[in-house]
PDB file of N, CA and C in Angstrom:
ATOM      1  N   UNK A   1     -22.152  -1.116 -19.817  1.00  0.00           N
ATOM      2  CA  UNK A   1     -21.528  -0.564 -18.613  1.00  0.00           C
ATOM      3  C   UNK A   1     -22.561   0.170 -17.769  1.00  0.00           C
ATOM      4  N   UNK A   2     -23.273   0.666 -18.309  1.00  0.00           N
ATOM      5  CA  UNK A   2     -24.687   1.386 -17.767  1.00  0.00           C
ATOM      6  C   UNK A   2     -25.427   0.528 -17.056  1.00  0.00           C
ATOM      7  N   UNK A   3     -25.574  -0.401 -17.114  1.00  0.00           N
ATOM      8  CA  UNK A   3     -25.855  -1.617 -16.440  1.00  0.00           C
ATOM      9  C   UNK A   3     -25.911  -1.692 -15.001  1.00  0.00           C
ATOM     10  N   UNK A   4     -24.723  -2.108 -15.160  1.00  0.00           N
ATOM     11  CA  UNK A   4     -23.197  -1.753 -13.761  1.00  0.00           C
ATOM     12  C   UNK A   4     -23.207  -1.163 -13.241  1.00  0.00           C
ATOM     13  N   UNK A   5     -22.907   0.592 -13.574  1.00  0.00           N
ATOM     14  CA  UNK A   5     -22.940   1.653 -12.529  1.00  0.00           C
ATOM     15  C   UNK A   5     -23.639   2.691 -13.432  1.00  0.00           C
ATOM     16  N   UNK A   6     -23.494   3.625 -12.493  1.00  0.00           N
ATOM     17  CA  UNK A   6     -24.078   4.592 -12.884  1.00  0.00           C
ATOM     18  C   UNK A   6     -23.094   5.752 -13.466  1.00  0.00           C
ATOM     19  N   UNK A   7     -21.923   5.471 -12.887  1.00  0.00           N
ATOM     20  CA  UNK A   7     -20.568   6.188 -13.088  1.00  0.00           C
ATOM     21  C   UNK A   7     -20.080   5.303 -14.437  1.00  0.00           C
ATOM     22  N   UNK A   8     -20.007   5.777 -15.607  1.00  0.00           N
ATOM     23  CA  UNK A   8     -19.478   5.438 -16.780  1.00  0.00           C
ATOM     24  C   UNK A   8     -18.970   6.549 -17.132  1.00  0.00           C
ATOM     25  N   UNK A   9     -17.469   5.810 -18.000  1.00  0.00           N
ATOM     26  CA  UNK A   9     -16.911   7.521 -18.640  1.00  0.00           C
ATOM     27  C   UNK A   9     -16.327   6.565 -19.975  1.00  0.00           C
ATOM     28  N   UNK A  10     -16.182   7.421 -20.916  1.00  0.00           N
ATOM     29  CA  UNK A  10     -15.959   6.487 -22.122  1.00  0.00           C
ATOM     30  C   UNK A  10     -14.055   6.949 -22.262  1.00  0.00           C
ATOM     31  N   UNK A  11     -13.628   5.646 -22.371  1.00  0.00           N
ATOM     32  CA  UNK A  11     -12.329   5.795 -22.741  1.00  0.00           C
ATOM     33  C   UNK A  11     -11.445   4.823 -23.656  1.00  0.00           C
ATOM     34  N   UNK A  12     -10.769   5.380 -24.020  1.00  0.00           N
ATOM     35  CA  UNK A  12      -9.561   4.778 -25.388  1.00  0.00           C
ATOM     36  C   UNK A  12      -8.753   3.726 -24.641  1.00  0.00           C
ATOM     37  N   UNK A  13      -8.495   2.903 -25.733  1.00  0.00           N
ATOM     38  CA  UNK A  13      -7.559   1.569 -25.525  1.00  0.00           C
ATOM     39  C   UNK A  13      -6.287   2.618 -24.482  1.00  0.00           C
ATOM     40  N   UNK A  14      -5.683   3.261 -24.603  1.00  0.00           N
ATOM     41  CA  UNK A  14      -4.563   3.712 -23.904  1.00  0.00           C
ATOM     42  C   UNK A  14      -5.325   4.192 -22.767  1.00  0.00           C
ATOM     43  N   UNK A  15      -6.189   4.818 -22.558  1.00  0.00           N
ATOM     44  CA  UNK A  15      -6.892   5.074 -21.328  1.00  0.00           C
ATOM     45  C   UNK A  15      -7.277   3.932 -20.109  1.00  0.00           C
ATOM     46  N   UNK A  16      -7.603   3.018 -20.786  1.00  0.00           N
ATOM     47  CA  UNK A  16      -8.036   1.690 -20.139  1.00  0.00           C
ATOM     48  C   UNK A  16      -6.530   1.285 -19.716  1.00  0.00           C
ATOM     49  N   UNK A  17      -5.723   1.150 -20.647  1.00  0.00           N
ATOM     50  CA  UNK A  17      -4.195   0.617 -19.779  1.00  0.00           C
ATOM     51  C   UNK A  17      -3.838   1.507 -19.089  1.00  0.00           C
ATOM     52  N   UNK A  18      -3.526   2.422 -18.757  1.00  0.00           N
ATOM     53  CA  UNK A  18      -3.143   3.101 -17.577  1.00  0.00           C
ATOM     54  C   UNK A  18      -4.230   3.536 -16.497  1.00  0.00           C
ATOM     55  N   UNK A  19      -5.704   3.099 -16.605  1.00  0.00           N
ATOM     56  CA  UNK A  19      -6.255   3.093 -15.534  1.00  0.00           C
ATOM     57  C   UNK A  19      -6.191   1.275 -14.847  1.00  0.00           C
ATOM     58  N   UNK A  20      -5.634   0.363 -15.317  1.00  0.00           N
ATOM     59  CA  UNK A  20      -5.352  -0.873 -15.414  1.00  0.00           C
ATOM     60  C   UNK A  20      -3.954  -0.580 -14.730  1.00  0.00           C
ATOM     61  N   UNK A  21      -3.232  -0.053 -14.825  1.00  0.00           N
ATOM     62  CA  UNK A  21      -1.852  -0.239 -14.598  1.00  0.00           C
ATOM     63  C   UNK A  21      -1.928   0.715 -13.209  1.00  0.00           C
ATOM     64  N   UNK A  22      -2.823   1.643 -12.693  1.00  0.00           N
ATOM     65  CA  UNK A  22      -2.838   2.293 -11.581  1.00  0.00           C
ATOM     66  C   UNK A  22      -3.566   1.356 -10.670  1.00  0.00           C
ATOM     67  N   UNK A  23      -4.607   0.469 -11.117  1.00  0.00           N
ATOM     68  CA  UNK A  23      -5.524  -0.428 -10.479  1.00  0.00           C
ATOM     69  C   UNK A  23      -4.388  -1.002 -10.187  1.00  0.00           C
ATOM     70  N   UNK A  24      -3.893  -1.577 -10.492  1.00  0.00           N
ATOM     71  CA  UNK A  24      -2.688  -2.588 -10.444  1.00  0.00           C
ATOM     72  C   UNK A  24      -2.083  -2.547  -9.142  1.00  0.00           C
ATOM     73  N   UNK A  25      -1.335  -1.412  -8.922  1.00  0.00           N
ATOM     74  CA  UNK A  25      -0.639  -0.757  -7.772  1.00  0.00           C
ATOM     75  C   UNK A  25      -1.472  -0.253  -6.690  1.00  0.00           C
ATOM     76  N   UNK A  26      -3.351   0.392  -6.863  1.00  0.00           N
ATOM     77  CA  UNK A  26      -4.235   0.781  -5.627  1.00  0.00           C
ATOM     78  C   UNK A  26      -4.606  -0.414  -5.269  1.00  0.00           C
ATOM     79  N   UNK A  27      -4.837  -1.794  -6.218  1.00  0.00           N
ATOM     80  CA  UNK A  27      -5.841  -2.976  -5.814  1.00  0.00           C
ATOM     81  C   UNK A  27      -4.736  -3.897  -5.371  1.00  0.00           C
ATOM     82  N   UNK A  28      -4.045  -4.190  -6.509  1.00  0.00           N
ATOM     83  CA  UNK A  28      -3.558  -6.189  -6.599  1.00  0.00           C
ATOM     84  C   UNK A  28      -1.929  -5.906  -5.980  1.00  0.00           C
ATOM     85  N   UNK A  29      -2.056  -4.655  -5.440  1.00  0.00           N
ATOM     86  CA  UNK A  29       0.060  -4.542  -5.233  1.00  0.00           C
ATOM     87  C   UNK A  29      -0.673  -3.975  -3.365  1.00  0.00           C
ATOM     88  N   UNK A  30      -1.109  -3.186  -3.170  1.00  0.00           N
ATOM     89  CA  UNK A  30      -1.990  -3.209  -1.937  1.00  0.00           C
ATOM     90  C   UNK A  30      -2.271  -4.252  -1.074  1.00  0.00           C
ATOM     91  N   UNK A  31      -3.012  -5.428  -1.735  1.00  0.00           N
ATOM     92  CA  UNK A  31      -3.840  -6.333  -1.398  1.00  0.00           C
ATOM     93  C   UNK A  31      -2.568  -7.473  -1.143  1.00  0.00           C
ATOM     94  N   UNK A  32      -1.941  -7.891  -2.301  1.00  0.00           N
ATOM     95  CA  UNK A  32      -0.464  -8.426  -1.560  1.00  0.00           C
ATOM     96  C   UNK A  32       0.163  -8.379  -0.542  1.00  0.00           C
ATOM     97  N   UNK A  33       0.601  -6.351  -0.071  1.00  0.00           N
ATOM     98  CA  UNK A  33       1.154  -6.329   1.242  1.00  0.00           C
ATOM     99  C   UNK A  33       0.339  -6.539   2.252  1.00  0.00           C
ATOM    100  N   UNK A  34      -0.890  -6.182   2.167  1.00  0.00           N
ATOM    101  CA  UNK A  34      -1.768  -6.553   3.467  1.00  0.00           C
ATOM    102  C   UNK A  34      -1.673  -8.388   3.672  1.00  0.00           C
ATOM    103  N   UNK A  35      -1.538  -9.233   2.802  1.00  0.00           N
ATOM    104  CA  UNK A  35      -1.402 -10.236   2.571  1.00  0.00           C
ATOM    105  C   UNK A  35       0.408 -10.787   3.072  1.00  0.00           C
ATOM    106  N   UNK A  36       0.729 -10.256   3.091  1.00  0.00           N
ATOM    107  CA  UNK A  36       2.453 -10.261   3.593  1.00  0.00           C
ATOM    108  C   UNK A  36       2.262  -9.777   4.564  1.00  0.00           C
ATOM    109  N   UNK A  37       1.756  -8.563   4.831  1.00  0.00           N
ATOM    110  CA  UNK A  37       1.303  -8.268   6.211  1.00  0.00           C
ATOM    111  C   UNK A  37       0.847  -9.490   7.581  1.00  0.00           C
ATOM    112  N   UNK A  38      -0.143 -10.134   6.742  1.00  0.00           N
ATOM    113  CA  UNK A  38      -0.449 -11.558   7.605  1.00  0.00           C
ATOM    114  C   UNK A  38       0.137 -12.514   7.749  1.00  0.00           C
ATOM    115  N   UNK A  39       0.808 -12.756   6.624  1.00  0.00           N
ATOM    116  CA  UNK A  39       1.685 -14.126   6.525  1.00  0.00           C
ATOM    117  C   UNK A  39       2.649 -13.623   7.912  1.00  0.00           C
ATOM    118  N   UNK A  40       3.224 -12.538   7.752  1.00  0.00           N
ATOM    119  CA  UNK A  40       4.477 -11.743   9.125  1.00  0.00           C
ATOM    120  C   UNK A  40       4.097 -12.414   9.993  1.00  0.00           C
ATOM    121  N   UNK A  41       2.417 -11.715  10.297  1.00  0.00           N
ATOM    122  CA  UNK A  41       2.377 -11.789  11.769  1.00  0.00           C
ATOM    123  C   UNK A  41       1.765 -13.439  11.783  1.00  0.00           C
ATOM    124  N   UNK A  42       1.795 -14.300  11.154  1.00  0.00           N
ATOM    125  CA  UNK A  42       1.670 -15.602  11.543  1.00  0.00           C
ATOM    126  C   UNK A  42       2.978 -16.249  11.535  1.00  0.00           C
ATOM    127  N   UNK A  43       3.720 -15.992  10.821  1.00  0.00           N
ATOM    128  CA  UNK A  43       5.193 -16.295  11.326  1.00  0.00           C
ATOM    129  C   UNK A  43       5.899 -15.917  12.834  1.00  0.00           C
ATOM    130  N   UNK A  44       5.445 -14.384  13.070  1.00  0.00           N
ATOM    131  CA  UNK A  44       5.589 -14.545  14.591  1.00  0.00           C
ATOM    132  C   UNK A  44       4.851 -15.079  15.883  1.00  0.00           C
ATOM    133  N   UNK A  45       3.730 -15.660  15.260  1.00  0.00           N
ATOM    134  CA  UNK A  45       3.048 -16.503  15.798  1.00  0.00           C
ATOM    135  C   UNK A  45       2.085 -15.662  16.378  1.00  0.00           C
ATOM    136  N   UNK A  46       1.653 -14.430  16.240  1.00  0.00           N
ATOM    137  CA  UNK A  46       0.559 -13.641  16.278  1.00  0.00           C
ATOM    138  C   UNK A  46      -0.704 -13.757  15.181  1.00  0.00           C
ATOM    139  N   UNK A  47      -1.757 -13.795  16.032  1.00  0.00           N
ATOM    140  CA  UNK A  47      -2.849 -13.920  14.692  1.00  0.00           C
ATOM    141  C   UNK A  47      -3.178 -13.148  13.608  1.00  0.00           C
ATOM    142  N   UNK A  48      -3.005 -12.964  12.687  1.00  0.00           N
ATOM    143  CA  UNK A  48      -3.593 -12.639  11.481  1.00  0.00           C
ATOM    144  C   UNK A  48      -4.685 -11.528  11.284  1.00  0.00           C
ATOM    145  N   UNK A  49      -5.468 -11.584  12.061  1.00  0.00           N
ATOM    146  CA  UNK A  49      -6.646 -10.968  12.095  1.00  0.00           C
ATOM    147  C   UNK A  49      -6.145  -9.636  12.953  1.00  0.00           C
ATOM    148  N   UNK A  50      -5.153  -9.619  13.522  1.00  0.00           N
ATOM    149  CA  UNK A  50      -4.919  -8.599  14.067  1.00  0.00           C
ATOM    150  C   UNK A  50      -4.235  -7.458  13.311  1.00  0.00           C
ATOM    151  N   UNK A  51      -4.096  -7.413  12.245  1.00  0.00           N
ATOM    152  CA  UNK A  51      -4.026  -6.563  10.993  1.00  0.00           C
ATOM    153  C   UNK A  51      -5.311  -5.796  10.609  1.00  0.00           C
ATOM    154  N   UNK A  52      -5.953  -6.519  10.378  1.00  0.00           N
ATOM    155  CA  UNK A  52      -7.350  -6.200   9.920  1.00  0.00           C
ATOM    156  C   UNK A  52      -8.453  -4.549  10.206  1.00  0.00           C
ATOM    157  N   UNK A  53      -8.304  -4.471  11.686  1.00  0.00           N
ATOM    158  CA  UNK A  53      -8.679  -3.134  11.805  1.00  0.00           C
ATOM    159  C   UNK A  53      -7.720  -1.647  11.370  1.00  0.00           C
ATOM    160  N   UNK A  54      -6.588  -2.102  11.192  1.00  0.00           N
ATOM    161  CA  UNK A  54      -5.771  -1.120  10.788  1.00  0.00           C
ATOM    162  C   UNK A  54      -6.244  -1.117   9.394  1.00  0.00           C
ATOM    163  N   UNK A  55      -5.870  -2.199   8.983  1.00  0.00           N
ATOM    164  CA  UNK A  55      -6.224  -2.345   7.091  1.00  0.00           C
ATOM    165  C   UNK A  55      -7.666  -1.374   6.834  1.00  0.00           C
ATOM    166  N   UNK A  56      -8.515  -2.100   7.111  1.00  0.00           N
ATOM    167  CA  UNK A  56      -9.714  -1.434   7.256  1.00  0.00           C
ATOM    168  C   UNK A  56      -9.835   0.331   7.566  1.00  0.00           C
ATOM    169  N   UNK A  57      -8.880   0.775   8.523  1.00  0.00           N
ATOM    170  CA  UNK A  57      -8.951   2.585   8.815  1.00  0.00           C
ATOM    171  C   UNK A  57      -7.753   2.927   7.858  1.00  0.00           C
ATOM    172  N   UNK A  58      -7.199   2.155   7.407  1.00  0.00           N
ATOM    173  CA  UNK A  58      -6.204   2.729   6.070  1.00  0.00           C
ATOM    174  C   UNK A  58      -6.880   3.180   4.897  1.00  0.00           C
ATOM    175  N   UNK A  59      -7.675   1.845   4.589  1.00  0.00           N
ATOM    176  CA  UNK A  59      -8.605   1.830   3.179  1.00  0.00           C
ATOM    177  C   UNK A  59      -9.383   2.844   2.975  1.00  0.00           C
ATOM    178  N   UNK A  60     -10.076   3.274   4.234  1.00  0.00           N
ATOM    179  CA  UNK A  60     -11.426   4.416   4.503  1.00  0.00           C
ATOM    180  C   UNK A  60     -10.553   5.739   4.753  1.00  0.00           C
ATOM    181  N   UNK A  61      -9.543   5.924   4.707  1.00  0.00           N
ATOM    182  CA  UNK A  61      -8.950   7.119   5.258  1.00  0.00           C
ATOM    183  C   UNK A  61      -8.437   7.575   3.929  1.00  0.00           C
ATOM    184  N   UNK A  62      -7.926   6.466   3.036  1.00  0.00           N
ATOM    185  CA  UNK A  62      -7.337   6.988   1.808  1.00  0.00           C
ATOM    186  C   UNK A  62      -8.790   7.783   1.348  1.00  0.00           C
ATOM    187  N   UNK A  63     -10.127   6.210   0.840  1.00  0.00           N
ATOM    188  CA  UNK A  63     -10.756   6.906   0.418  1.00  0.00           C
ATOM    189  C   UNK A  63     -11.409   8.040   0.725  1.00  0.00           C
ATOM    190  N   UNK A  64     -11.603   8.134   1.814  1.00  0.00           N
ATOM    191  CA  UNK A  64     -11.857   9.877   2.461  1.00  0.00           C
ATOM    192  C   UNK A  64     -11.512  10.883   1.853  1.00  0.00           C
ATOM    193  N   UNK A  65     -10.456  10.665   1.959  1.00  0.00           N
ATOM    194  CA  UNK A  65      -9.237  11.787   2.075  1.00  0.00           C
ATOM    195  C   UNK A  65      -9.506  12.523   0.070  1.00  0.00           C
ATOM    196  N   UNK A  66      -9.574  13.390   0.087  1.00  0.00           N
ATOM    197  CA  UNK A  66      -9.418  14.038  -1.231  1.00  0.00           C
ATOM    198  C   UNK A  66      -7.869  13.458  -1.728  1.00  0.00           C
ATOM    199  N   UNK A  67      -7.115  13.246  -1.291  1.00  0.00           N
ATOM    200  CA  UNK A  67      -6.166  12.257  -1.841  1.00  0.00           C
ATOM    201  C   UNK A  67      -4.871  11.536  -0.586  1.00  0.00           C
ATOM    202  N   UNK A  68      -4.800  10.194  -1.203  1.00  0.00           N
ATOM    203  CA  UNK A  68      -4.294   9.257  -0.360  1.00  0.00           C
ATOM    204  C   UNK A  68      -3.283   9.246  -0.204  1.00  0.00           C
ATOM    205  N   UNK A  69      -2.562  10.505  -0.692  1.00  0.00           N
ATOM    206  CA  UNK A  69      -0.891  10.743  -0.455  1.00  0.00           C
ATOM    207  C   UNK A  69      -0.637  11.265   1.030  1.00  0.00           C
ATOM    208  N   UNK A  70      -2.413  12.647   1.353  1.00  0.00           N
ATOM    209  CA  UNK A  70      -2.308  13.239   2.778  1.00  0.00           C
ATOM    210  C   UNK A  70      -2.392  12.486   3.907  1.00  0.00           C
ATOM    211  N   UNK A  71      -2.776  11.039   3.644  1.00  0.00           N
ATOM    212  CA  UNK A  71      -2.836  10.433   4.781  1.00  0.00           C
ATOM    213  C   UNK A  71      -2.073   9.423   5.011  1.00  0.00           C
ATOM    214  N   UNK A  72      -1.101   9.901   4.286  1.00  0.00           N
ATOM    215  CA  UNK A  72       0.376   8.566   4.412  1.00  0.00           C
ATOM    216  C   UNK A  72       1.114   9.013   6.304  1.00  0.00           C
ATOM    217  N   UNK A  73       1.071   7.508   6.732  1.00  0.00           N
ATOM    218  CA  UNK A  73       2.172   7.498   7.423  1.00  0.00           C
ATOM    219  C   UNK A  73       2.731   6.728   7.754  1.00  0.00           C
ATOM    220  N   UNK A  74       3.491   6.413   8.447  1.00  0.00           N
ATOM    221  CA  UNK A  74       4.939   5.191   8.813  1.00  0.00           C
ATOM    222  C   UNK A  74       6.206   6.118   9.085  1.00  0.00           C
ATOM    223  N   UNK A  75       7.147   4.943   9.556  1.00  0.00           N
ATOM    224  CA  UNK A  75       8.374   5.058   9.168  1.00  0.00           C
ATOM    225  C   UNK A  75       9.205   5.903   7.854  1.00  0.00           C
ATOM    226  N   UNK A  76       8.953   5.438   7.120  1.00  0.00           N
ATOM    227  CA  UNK A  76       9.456   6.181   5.703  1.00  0.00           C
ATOM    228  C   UNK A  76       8.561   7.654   5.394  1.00  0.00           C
ATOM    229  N   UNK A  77       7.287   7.784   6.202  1.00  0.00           N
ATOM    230  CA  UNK A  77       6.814   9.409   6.108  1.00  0.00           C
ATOM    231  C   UNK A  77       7.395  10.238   6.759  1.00  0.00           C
ATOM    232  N   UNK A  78       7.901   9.671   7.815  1.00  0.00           N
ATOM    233  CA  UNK A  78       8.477  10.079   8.969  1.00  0.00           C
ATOM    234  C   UNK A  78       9.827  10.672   8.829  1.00  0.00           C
ATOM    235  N   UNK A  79      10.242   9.251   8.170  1.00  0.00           N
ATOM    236  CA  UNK A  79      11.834   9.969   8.254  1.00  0.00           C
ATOM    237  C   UNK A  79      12.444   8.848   9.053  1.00  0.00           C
ATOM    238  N   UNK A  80      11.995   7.980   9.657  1.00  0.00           N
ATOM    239  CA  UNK A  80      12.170   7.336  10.729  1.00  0.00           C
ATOM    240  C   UNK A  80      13.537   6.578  10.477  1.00  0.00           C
ATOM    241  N   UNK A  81      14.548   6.461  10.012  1.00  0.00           N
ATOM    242  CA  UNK A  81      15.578   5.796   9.545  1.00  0.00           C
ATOM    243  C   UNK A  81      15.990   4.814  10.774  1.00  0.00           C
ATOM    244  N   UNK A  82      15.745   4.759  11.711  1.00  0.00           N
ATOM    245  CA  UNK A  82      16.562   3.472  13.256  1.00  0.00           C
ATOM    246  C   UNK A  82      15.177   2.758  13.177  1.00  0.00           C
ATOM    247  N   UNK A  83      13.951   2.993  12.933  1.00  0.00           N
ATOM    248  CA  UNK A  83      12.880   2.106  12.889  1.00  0.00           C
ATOM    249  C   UNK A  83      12.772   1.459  11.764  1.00  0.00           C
ATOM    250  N   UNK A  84      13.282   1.664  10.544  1.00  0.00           N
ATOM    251  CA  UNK A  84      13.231   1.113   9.366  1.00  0.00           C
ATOM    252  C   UNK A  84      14.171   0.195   9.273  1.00  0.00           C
ATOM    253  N   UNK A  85      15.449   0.699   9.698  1.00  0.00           N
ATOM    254  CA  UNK A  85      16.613   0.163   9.808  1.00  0.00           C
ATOM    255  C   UNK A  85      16.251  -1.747  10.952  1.00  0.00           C
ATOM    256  N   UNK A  86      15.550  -1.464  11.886  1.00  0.00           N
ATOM    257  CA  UNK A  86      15.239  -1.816  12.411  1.00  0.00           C
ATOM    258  C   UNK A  86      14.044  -3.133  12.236  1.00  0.00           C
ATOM    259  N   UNK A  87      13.616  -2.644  10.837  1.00  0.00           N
ATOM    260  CA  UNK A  87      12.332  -3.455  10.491  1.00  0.00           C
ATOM    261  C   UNK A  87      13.398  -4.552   9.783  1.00  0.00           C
ATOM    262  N   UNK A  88      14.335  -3.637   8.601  1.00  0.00           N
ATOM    263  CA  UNK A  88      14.817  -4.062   7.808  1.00  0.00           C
ATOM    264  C   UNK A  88      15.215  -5.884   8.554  1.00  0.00           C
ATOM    265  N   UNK A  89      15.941  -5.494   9.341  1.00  0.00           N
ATOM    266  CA  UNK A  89      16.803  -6.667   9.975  1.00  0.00           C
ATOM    267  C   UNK A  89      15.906  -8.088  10.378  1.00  0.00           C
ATOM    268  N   UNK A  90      14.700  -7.683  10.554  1.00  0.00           N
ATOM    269  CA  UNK A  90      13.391  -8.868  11.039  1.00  0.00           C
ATOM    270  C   UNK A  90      13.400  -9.570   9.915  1.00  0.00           C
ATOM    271  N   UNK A  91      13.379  -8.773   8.944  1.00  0.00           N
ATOM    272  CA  UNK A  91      12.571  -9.573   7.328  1.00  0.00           C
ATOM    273  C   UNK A  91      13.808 -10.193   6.880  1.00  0.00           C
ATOM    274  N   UNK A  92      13.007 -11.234   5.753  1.00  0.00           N
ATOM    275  CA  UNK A  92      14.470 -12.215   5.018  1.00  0.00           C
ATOM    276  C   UNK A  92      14.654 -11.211   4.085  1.00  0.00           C
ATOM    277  N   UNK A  93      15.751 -11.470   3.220  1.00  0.00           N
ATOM    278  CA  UNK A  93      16.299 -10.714   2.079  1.00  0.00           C
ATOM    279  C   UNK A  93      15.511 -10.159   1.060  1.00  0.00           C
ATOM    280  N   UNK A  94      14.458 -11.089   0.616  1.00  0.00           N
ATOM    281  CA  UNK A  94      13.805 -10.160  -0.649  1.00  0.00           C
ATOM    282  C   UNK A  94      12.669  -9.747   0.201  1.00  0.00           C
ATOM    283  N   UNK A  95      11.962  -9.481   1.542  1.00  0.00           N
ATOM    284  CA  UNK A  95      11.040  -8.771   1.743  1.00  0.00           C
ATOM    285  C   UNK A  95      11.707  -7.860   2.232  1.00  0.00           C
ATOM    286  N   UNK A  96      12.996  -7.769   2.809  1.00  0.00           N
ATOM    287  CA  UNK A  96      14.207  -6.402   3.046  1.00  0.00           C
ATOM    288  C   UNK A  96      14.144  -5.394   1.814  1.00  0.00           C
ATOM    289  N   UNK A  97      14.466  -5.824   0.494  1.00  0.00           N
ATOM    290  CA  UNK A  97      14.875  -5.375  -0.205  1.00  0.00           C
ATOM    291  C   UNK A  97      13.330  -4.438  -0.756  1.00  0.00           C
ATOM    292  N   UNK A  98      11.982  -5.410  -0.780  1.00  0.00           N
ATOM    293  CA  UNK A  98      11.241  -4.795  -1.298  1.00  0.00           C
ATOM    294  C   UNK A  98      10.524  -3.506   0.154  1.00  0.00           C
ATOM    295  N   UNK A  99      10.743  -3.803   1.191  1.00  0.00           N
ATOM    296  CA  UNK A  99      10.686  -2.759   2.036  1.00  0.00           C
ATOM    297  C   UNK A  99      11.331  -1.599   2.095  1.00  0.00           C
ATOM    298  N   UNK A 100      12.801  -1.952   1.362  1.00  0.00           N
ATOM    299  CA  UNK A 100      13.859  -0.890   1.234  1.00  0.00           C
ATOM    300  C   UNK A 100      13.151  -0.060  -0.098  1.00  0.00           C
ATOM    301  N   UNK A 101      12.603  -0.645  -0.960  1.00  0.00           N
ATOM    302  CA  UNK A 101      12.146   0.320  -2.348  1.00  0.00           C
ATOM    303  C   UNK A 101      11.028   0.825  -2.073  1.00  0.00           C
ATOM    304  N   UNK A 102       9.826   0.247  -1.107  1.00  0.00           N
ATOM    305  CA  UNK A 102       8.362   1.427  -1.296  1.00  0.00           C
ATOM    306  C   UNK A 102       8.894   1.968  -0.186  1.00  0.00           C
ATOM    307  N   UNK A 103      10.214   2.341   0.925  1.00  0.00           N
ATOM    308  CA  UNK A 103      10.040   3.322   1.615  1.00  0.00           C
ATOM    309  C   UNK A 103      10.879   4.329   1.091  1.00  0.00           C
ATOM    310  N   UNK A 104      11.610   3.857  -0.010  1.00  0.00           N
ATOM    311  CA  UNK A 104      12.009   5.261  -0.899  1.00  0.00           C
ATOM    312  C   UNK A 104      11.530   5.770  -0.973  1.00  0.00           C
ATOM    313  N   UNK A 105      10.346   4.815  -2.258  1.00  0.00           N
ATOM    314  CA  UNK A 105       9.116   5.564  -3.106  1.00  0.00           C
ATOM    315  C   UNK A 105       8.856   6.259  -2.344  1.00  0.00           C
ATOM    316  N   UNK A 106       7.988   6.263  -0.760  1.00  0.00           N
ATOM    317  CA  UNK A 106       7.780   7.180   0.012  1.00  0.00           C
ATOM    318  C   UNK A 106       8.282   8.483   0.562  1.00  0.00           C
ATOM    319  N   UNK A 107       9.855   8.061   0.554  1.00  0.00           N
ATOM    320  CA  UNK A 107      10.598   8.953   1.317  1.00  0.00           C
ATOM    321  C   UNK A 107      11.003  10.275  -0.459  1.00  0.00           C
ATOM    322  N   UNK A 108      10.857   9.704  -1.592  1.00  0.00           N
ATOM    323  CA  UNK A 108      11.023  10.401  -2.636  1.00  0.00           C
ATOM    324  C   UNK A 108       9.656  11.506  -2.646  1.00  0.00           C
ATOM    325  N   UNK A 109       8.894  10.261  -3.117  1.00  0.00           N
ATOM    326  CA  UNK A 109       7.364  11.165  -3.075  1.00  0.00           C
ATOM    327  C   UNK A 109       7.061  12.626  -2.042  1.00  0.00           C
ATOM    328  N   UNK A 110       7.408  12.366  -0.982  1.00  0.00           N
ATOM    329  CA  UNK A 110       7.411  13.715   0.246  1.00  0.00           C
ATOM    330  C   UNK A 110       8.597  14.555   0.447  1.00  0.00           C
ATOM    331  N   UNK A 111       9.355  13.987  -0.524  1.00  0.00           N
ATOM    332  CA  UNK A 111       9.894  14.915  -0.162  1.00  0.00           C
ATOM    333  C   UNK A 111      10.360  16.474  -1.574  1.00  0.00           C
ATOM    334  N   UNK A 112       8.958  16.328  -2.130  1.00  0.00           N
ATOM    335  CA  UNK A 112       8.760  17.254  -3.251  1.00  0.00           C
ATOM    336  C   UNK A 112       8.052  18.367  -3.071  1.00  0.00           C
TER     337      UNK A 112
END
């Protein structure tokens, strides 16, 4: 691993799965919606690439940020319920439904 980086930390089989299972949700559950993100806007017949600079000041803002919860925003940070409501109705049923659960998550998370 020393190899690799310079940042090594030694950790236990249970350590590795739950830094695996958080990767999971910062990398490969992330990288999906930005990916649904595009597919959207090529369905409305907008290009694709026009995601991209946002994606990009999201990514750098989390990592900035001493943590990526302070730099949440949208609709569901907001509170925004007629804009969500609103999104809801664009999308088919299971991207409704999964829009309806991370703006819980969101709307749960802030409001602690």
């Amino acid at each position: 691993a020393g190899a690799l980086s310079t940042r090594v930390r030694i950790a236990d089989s249970r350590q590795r799965m739950r830094l695996h299972l958080a990767a999971v949700f910062a990398c490969n559950f992330a990288n999906h919606m930005f990916a649904v993100g595009q597919q959207l806007l090529q369905e409305y017949g907008l290009p694709a690439d026009l995601i991209k600079p946002l994606i990009r000041e999201t990514v750098a803002k989390a990592l900035d940020s001493p943590s990526a919860a302070a730099v949440q925003t949208g609709p569901a940070r907001r509170g925004d319920t007629r804009i969500m409501e609103s999104h809801k109705r664009m999308l088919p049923p299971e991207l409704a439904d999964l829009y309806s659960r991370l703006s819980e998550s969101i709307i749960k998370m802030y409001r602690q």
